[in-house]
Protein backbone atom coordinates (compact mmCIF):
# COMPACT_ATOMS: atom_id res chain seq x y z
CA UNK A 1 31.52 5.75 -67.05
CA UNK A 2 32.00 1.87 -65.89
CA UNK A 3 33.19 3.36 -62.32
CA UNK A 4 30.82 5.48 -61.91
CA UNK A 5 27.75 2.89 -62.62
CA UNK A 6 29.67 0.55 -60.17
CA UNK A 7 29.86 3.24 -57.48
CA UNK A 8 26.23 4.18 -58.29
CA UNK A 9 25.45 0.30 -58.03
CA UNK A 10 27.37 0.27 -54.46
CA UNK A 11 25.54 3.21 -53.25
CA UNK A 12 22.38 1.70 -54.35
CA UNK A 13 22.82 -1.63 -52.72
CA UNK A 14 23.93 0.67 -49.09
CA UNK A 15 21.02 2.78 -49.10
CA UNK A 16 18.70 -0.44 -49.93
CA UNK A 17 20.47 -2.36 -46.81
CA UNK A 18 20.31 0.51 -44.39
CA UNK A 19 16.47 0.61 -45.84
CA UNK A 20 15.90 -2.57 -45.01
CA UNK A 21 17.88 -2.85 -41.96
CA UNK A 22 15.55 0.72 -40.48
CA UNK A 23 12.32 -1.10 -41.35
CA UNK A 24 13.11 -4.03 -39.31
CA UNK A 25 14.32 -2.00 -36.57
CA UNK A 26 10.99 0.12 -36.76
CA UNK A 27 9.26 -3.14 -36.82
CA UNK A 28 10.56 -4.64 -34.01
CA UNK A 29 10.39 -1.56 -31.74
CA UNK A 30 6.64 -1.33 -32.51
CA UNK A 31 5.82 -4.57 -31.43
CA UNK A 32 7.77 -4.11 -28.23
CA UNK A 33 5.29 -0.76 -27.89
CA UNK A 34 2.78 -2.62 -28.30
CA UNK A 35 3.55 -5.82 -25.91
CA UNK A 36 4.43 -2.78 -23.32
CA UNK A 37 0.89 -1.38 -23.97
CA UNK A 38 -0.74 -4.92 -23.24
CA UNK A 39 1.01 -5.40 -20.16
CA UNK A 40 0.11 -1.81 -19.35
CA UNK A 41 -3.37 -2.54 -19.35
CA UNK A 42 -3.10 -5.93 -17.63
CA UNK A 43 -1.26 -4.55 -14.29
CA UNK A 44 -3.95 -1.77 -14.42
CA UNK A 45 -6.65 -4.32 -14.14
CA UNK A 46 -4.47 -6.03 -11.78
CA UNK A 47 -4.40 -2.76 -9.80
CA UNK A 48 -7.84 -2.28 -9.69
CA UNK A 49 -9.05 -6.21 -9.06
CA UNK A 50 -6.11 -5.94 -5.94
CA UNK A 51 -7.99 -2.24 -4.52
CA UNK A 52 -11.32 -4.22 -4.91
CA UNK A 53 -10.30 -6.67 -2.98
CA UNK A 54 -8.58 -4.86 -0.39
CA UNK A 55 -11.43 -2.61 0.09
CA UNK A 56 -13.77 -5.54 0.48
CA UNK A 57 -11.48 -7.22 3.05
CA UNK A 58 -11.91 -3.92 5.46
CA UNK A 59 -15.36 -4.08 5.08
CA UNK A 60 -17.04 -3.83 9.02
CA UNK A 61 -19.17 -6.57 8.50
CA UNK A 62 -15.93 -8.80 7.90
CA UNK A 63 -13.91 -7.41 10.50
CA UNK A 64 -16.74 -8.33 12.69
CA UNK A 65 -17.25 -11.74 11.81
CA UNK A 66 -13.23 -12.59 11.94
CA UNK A 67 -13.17 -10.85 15.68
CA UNK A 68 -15.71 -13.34 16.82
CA UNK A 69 -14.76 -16.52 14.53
CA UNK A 70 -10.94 -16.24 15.08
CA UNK A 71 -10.86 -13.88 18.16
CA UNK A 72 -13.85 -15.68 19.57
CA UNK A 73 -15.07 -11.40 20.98
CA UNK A 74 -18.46 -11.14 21.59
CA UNK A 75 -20.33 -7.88 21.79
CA UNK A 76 -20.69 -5.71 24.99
CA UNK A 77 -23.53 -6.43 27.12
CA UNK A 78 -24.28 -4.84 30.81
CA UNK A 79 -24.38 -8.51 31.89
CA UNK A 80 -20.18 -8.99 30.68
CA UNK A 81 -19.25 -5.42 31.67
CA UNK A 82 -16.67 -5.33 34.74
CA UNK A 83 -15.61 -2.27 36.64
CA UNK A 84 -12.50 -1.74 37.62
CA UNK A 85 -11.19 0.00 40.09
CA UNK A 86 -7.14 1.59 41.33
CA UNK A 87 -8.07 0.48 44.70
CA UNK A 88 -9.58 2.25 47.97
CA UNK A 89 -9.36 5.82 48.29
CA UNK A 90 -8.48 7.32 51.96
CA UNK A 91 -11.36 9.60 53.38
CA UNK A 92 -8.71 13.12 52.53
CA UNK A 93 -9.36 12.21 48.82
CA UNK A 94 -5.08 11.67 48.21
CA UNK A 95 -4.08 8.51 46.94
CA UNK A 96 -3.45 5.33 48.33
CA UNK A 97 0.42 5.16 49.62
CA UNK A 98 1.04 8.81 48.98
CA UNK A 99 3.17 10.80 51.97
CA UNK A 100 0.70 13.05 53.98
CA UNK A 101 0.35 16.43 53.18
CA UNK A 102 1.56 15.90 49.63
CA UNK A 103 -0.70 16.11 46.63
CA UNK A 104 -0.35 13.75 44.32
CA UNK A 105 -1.22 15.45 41.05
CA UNK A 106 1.80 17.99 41.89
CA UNK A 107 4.24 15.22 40.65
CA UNK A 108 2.22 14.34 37.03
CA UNK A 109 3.70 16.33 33.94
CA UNK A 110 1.64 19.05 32.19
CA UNK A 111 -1.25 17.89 30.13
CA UNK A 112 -1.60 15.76 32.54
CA UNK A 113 0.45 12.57 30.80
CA UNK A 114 2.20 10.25 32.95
């Protein structure tokens, strides 16, 4: 009877370790849960603050005012408007330096890219 109490007292003093040993395990991987869970919710407000702030860096009105601050643009006016021009036509209507008899377009790809 003496063995078996002292096996009975071994087993006891296993089972309480393992015990003891799973409830600090369980422990410890719930508060890693939760410290995931907190930073979770701080890179989501991260996330949103960053889209907040990207969307208010696009806005027109700031565009506008860095394109005339850093740019130094300024807004079209008839007054600042300049024509341009590829040069003087000849009175047949072909291009300027073009062989005669020889349309020009003939040579420009379909779709009419060059």
């Amino acid at each position: 009877m003496n063995r078996l109490n002292l096996a009975l007292i071994v087993a006891l003093v296993i089972s309480a370790l393992a015990l003891v040993q799973t409830a600090y395990e369980s422990r410890r991987l719930f508060a890693e849960i939760e410290k995931a869970k907190a930073d979770l919710a701080r890179l989501e407000s991260d996330h949103a603050r960053l889209l907040a702030e990207r969307q208010a860096q696009a806005t027109n009105l700031r565009v506008e005012r860095l394109a005339r601050d850093r740019l130094q643009m300024a807004p079209i006016t008839p007054q600042v408007t300049q024509y341009v021009s590829d040069g003087p036509r000849r009175p047949g209507g072909g291009a300027e330096g073009a062989p005669p008899g020889r349309n020009p377009s003939a040579d420009a790809p379909p779709g009419g890219a060059r």
